[in-house]
N, C-alpha and C. Protein backbone atom coordinates (compact mmCIF):
# COMPACT_ATOMS: atom_id res chain seq x y z
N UNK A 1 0.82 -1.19 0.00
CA UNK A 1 0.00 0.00 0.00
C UNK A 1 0.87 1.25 0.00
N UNK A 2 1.85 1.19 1.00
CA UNK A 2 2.67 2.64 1.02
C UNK A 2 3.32 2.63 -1.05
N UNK A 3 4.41 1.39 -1.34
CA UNK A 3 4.36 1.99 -2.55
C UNK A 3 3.40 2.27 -3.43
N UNK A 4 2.12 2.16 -3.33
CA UNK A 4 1.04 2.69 -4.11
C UNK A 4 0.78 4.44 -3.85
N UNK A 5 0.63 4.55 -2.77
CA UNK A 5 0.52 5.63 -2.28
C UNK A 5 1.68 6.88 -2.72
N UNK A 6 3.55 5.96 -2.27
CA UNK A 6 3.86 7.47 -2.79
C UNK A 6 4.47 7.17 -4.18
N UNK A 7 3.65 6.20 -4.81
CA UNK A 7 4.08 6.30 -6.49
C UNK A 7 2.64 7.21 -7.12
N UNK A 8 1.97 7.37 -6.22
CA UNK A 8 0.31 7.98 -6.71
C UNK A 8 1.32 9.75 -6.85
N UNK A 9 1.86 9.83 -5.47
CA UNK A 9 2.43 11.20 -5.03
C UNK A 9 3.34 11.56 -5.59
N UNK A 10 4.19 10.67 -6.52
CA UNK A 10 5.20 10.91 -7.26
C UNK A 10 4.53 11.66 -8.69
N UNK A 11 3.44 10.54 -9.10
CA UNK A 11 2.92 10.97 -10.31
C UNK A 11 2.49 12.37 -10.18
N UNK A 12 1.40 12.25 -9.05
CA UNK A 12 1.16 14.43 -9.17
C UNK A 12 1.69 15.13 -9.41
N UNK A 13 3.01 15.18 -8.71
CA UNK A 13 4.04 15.79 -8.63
C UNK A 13 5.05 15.92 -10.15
N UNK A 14 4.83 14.95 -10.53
CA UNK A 14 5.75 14.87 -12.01
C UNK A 14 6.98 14.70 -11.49
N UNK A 15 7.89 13.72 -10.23
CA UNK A 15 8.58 13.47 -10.37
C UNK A 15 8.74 12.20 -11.30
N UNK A 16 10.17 11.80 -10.86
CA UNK A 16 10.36 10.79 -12.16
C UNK A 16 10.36 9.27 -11.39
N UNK A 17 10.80 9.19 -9.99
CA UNK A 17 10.90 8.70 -8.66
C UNK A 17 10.19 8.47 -7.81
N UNK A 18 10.22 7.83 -6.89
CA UNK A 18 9.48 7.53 -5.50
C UNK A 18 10.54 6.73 -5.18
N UNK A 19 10.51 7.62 -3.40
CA UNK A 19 11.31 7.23 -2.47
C UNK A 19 10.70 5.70 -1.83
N UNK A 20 12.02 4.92 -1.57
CA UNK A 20 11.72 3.65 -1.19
C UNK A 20 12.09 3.57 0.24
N UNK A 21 12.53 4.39 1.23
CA UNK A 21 13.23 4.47 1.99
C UNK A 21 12.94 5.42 2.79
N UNK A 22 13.05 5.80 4.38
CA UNK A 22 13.22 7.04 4.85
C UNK A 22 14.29 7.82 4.30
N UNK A 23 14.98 7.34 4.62
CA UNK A 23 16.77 7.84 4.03
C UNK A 23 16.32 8.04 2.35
N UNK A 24 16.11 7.54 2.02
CA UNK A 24 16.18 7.95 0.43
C UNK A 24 14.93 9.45 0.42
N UNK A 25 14.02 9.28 1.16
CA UNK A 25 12.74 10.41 1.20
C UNK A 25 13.76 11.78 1.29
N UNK A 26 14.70 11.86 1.66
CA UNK A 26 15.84 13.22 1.43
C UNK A 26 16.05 13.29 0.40
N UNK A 27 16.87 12.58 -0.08
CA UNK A 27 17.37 12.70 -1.62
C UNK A 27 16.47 12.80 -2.62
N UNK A 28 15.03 12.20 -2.12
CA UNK A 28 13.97 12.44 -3.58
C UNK A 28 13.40 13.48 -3.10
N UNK A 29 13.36 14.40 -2.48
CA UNK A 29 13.03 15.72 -2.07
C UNK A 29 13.94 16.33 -2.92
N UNK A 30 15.19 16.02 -2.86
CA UNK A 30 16.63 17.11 -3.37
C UNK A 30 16.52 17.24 -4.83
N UNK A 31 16.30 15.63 -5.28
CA UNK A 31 16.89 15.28 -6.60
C UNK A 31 15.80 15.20 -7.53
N UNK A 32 14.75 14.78 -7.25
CA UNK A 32 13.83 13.96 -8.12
C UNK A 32 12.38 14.57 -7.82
N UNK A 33 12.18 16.10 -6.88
CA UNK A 33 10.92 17.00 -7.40
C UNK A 33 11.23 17.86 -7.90
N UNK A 34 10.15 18.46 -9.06
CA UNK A 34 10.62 19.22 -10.11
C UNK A 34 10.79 21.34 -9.23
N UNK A 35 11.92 21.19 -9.84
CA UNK A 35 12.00 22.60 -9.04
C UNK A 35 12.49 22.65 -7.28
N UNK A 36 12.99 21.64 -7.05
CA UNK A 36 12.93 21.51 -5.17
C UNK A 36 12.51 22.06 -4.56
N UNK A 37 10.97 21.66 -4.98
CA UNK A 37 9.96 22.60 -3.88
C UNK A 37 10.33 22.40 -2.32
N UNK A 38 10.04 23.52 -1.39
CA UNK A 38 10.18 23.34 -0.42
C UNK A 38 8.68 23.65 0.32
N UNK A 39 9.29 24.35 1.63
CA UNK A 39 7.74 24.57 2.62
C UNK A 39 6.83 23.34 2.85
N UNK A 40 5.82 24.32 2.58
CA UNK A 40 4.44 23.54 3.00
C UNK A 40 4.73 22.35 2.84
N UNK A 41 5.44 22.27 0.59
CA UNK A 41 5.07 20.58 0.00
C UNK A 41 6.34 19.76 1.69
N UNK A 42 7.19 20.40 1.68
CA UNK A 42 7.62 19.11 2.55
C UNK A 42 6.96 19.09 3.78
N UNK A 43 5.97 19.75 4.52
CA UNK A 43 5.51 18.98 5.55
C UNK A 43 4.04 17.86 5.30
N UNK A 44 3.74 18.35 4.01
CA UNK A 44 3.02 17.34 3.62
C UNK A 44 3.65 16.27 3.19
N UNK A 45 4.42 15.70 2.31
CA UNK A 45 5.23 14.74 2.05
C UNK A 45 5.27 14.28 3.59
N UNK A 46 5.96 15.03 4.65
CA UNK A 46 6.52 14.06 6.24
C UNK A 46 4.98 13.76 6.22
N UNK A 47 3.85 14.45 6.16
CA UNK A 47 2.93 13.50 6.73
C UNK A 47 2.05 12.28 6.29
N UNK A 48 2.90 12.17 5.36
CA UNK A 48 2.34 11.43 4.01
C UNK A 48 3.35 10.10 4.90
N UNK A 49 4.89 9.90 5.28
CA UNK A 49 5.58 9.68 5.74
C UNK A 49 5.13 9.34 7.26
């Protein structure tokens, strides 16, 4: 279910990725959303998390 969920969140987003990992949930923040949104989108992502 979780990879359903943040491959759903990947697609919105138009990354290219979904994090498999806590540890990796950094790096696909850094690397792999378009523009490295910050703010708000990352406290939604943690609560998605």
């Amino acid at each position: 279910m979780a990879k359903y969920v943040w491959s759903l969140v990947a697609m919105v987003l138009g990354a290219s990725c979904r994090p498999t990992s806590f540890e990796q949930y950094w790096l696909w923040v850094q690397h792999c959303l378009p523009g490295g949104e910050g703010g708000a989108l990352y406290e939604k992502l943690a609560a998605i998390c």
